[in-house]
N, C-alpha and C. Protein backbone atom coordinates (compact mmCIF):
# COMPACT_ATOMS: atom_id res chain seq x y z
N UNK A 1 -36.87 -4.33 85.79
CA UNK A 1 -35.76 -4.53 86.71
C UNK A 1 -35.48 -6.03 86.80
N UNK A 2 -34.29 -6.20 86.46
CA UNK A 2 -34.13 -8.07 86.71
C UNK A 2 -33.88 -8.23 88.47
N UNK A 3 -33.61 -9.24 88.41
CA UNK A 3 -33.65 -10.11 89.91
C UNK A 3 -32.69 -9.80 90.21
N UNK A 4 -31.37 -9.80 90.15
CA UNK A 4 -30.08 -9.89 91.17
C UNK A 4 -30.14 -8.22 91.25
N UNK A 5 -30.66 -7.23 90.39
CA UNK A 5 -30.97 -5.75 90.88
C UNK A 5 -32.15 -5.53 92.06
N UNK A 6 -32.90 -6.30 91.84
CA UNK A 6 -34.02 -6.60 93.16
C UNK A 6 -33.58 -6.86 94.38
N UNK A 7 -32.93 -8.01 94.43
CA UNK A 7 -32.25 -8.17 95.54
C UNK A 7 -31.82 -7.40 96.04
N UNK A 8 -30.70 -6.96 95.66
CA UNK A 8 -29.58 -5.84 95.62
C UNK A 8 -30.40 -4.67 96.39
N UNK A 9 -31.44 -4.75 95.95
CA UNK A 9 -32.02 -3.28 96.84
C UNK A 9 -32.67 -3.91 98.00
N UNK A 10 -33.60 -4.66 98.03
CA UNK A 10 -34.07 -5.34 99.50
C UNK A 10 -33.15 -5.49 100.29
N UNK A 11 -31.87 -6.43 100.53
CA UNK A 11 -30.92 -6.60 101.11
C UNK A 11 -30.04 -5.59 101.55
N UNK A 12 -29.83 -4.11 100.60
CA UNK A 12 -29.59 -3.10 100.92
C UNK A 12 -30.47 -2.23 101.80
N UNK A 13 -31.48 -2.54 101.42
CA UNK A 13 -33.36 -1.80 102.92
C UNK A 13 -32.26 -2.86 104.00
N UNK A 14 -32.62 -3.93 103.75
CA UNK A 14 -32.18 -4.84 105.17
C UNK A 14 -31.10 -4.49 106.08
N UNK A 15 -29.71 -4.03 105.74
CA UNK A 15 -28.99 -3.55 106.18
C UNK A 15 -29.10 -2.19 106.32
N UNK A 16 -29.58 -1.34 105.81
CA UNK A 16 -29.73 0.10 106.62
C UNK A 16 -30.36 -0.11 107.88
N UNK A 17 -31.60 -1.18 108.00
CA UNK A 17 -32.08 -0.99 109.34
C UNK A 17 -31.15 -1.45 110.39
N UNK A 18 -30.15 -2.42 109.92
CA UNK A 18 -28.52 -2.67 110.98
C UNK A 18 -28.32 -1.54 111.11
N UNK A 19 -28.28 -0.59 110.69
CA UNK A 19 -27.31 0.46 110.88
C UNK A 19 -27.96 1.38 111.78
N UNK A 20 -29.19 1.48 112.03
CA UNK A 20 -29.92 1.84 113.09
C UNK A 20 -29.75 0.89 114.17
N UNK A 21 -29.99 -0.25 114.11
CA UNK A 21 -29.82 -1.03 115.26
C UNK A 21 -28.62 -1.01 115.72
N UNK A 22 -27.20 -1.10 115.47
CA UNK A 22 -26.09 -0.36 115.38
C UNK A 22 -25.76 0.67 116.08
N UNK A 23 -26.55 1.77 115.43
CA UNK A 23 -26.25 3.11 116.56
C UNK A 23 -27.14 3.09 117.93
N UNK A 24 -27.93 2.21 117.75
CA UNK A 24 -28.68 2.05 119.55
C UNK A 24 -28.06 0.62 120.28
N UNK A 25 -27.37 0.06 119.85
CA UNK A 25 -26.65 -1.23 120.17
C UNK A 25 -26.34 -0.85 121.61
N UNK A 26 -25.66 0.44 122.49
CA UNK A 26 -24.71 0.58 123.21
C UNK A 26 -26.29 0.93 124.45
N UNK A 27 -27.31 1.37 123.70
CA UNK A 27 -28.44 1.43 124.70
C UNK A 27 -29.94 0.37 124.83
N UNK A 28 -29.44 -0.55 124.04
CA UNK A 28 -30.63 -1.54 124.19
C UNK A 28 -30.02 -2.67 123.19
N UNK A 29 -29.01 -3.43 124.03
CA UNK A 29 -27.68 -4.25 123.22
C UNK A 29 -28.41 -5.53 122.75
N UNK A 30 -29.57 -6.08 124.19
CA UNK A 30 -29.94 -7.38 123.48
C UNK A 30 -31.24 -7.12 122.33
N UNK A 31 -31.69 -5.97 122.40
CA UNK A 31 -32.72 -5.93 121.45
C UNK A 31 -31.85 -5.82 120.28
N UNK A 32 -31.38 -4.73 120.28
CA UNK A 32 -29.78 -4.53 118.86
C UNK A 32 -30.24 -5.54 118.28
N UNK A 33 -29.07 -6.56 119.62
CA UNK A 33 -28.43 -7.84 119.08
C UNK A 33 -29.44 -8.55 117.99
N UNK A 34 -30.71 -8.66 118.82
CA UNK A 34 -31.29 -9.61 118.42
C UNK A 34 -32.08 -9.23 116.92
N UNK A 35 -32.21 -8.08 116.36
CA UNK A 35 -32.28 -7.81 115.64
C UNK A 35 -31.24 -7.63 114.10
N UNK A 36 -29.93 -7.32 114.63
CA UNK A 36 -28.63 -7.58 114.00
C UNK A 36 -29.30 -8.78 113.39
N UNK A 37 -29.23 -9.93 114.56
CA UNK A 37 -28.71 -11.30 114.13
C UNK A 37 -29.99 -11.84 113.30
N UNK A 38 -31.37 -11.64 113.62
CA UNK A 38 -32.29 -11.98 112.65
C UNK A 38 -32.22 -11.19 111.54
N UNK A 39 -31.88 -10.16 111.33
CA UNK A 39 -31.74 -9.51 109.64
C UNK A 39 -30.33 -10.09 108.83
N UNK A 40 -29.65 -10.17 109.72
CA UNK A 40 -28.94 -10.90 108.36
C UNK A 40 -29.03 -12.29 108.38
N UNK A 41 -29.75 -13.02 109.05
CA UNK A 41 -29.90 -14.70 108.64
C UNK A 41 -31.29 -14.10 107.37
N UNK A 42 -32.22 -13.23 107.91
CA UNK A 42 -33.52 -12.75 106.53
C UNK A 42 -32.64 -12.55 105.44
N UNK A 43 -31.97 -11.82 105.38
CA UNK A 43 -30.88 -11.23 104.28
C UNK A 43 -30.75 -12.76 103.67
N UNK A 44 -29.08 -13.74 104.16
CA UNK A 44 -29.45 -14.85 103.46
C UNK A 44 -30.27 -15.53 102.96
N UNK A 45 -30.92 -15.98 103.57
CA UNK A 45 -32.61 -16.72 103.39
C UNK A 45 -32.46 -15.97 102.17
N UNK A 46 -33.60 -14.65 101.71
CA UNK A 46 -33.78 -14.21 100.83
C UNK A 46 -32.54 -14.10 100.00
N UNK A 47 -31.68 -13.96 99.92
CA UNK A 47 -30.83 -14.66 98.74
C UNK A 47 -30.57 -15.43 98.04
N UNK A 48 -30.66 -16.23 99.09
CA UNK A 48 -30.41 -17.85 98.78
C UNK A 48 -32.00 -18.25 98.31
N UNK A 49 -32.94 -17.87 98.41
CA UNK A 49 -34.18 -18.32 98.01
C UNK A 49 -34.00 -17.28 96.57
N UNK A 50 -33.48 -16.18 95.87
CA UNK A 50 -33.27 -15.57 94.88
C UNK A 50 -32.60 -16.19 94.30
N UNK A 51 -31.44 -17.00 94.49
CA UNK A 51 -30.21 -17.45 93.35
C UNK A 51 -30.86 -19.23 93.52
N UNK A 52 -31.43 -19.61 94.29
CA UNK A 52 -32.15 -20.77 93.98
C UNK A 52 -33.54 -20.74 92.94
N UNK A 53 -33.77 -19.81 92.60
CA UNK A 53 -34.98 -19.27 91.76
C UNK A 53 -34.47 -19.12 90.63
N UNK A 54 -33.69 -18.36 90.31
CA UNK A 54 -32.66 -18.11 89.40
C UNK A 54 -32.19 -18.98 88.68
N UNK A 55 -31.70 -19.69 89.41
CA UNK A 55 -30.86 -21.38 88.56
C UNK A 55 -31.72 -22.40 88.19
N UNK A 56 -33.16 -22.48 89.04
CA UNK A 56 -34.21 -23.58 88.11
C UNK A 56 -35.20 -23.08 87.69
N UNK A 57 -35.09 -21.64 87.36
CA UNK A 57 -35.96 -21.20 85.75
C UNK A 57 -35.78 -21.85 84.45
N UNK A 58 -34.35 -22.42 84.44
CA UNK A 58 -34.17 -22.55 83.13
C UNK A 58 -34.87 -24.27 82.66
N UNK A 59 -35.08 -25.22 84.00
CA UNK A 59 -35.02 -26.40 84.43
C UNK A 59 -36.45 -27.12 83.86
N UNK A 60 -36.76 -28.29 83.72
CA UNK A 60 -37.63 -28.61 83.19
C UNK A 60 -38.56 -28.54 84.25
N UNK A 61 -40.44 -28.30 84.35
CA UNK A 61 -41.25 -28.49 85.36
C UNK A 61 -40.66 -29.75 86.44
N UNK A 62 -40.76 -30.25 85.72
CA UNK A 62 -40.37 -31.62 86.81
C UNK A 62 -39.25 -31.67 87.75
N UNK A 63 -38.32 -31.23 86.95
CA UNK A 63 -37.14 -30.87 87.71
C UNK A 63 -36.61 -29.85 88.88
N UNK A 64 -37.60 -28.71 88.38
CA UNK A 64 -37.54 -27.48 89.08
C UNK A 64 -38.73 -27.96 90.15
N UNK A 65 -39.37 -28.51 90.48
CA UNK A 65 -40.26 -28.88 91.70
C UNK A 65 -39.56 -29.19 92.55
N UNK A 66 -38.50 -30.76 92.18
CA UNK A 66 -37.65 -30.99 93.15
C UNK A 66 -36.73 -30.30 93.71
N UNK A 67 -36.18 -29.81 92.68
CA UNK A 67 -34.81 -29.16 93.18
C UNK A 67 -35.62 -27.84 94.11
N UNK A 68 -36.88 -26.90 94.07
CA UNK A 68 -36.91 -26.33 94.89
C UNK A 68 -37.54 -26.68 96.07
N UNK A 69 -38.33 -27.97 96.10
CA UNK A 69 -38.39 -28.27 97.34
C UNK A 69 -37.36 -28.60 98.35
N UNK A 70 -36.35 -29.27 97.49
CA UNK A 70 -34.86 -29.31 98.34
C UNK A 70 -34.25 -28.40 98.94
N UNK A 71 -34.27 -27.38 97.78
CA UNK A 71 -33.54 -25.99 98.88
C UNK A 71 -34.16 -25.48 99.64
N UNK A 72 -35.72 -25.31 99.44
CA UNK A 72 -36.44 -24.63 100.47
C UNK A 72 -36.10 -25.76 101.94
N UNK A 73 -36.03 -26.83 101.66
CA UNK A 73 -36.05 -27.78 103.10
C UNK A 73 -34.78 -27.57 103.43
N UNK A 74 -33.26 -27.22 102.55
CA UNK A 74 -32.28 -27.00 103.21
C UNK A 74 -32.10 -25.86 103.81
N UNK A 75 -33.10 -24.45 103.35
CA UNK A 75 -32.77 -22.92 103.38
C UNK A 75 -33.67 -23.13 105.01
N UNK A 76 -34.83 -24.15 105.13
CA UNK A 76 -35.38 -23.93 105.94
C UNK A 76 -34.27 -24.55 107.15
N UNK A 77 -33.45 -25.71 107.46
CA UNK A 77 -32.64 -26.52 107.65
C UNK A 77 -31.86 -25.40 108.60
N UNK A 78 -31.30 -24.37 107.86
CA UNK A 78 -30.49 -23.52 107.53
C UNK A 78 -30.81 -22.32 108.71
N UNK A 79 -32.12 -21.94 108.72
CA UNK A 79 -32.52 -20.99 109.70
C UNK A 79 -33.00 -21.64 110.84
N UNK A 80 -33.55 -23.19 110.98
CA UNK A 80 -33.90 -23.64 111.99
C UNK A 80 -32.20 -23.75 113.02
N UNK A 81 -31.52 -24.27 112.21
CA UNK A 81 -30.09 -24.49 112.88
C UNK A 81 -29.42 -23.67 113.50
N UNK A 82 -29.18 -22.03 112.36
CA UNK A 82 -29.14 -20.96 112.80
C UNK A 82 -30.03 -20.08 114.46
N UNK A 83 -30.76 -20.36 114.30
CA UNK A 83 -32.01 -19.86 115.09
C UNK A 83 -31.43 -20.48 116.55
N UNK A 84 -31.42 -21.53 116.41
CA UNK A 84 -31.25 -22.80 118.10
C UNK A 84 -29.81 -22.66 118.47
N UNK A 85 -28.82 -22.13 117.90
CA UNK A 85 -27.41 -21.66 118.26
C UNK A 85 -27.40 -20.55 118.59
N UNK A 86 -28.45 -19.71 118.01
CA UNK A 86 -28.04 -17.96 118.34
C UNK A 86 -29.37 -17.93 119.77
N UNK A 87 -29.87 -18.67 119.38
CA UNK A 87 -30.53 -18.84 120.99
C UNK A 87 -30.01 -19.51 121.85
N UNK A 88 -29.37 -20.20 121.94
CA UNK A 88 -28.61 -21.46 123.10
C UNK A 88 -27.64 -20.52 123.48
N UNK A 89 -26.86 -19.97 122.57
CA UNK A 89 -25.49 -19.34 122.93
C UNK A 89 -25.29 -17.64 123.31
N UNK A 90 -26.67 -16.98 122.55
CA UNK A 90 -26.25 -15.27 122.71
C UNK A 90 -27.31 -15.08 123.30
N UNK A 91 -28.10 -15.95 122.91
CA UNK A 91 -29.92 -15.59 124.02
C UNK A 91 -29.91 -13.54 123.80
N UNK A 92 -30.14 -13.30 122.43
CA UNK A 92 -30.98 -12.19 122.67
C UNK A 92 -31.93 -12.13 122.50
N UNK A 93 -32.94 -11.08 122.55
CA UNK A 93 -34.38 -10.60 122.57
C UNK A 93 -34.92 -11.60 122.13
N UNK A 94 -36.04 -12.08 122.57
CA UNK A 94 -36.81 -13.34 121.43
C UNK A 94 -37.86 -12.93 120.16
N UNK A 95 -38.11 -11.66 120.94
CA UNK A 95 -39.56 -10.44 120.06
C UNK A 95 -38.16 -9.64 118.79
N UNK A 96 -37.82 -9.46 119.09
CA UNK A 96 -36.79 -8.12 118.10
C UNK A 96 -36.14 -9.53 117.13
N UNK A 97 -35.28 -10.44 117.61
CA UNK A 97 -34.89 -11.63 116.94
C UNK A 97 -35.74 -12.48 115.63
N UNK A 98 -36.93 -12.10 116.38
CA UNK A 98 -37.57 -12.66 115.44
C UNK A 98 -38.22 -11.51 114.33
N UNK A 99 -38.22 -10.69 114.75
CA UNK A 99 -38.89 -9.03 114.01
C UNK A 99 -37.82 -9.34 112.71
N UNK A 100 -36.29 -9.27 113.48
CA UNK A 100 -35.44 -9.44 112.55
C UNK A 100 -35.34 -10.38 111.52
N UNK A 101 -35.67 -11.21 111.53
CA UNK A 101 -35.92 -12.71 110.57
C UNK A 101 -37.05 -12.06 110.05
N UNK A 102 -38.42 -11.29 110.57
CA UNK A 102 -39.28 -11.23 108.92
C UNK A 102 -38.42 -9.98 108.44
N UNK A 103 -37.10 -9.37 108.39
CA UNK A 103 -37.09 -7.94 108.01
C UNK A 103 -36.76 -8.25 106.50
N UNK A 104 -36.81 -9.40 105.96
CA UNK A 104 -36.84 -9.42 104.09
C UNK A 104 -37.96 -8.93 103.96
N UNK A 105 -38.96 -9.95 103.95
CA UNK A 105 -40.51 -9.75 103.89
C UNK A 105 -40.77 -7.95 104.15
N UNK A 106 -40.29 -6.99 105.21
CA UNK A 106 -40.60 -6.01 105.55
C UNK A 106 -39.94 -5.12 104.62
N UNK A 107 -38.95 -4.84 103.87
CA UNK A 107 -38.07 -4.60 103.55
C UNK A 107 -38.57 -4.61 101.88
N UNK A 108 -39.14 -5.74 101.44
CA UNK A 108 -40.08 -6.04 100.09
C UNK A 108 -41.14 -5.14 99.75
N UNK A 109 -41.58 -5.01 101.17
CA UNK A 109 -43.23 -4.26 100.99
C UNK A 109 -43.02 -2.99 101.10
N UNK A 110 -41.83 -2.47 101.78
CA UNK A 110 -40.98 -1.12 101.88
C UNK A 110 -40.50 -0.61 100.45
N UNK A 111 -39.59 -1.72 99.82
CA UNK A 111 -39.57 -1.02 98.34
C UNK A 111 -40.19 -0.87 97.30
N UNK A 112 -41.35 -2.19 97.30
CA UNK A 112 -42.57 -1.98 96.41
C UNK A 112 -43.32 -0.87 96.82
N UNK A 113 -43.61 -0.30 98.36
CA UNK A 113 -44.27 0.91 98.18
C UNK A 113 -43.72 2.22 97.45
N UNK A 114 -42.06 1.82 97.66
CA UNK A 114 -41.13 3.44 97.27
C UNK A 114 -41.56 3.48 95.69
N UNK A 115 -41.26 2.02 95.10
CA UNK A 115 -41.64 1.76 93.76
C UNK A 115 -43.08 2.51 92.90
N UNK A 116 -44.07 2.77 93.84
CA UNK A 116 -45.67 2.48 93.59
C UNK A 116 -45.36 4.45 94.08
N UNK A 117 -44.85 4.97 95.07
CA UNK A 117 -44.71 6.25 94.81
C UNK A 117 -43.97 6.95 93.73
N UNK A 118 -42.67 6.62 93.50
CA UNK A 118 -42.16 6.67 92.67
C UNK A 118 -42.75 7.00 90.63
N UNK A 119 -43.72 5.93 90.37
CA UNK A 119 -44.39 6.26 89.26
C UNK A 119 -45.14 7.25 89.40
């Protein structure tokens, strides 16, 4: 399986669990929320850490060190910034918010298991 098909399915796990959080939105709005809003900043992140992987495979050692320490400090940049606005301004759940931000990571270990039943 190549990489942008990998993705493609994690990020797809990631958003089905929106879609649960979604249909309970109207009975537990700030947990929802706060879950909404940490799965899809995980979603990016893990993208953006996929198509940054992607583009300095081809790169010399030396080169590909820097350039991914850069993005990781901008991707990190990226969710710290994210994170302190969606807290300053929507203040939801702080426990579910953050559940939501590991839901790549959760979402990984979810399809490698389907994978590992699957064979």
């Amino acid at each position: 399986m190549n990489t942008i098909k990998y993705v493609q399915c994690v990020i797809f796990i990631i958003f089905l669990t929106d879609v649960i959080a979604i249909s309970i939105l109207p009975l537990f709005f700030k947990d929802a929320l706060g879950w909404i809003l940490g799965s899809v900043a995980s979603a990016i992140s893990f993208w953006w850490l996929a198509m940054n992987l992607a583009k300095n495979l081809d790169l010399f050692p030396s080169k590909t060190k820097i350039k991914t320490v850069k993005n990781s400090l901008l991707r990190y940049m990226f969710l710290m910034v994210y994170t302190l606005i969606i807290m300053g301004v929507v203040k939801p759940n702080i426990i579910t918010f953050g559940l939501g931000l590991m839901s790549s990571q959760m979402a990984i270990y979810l399809y490698e298991i389907y994978l590992k039943m699957k064979k």
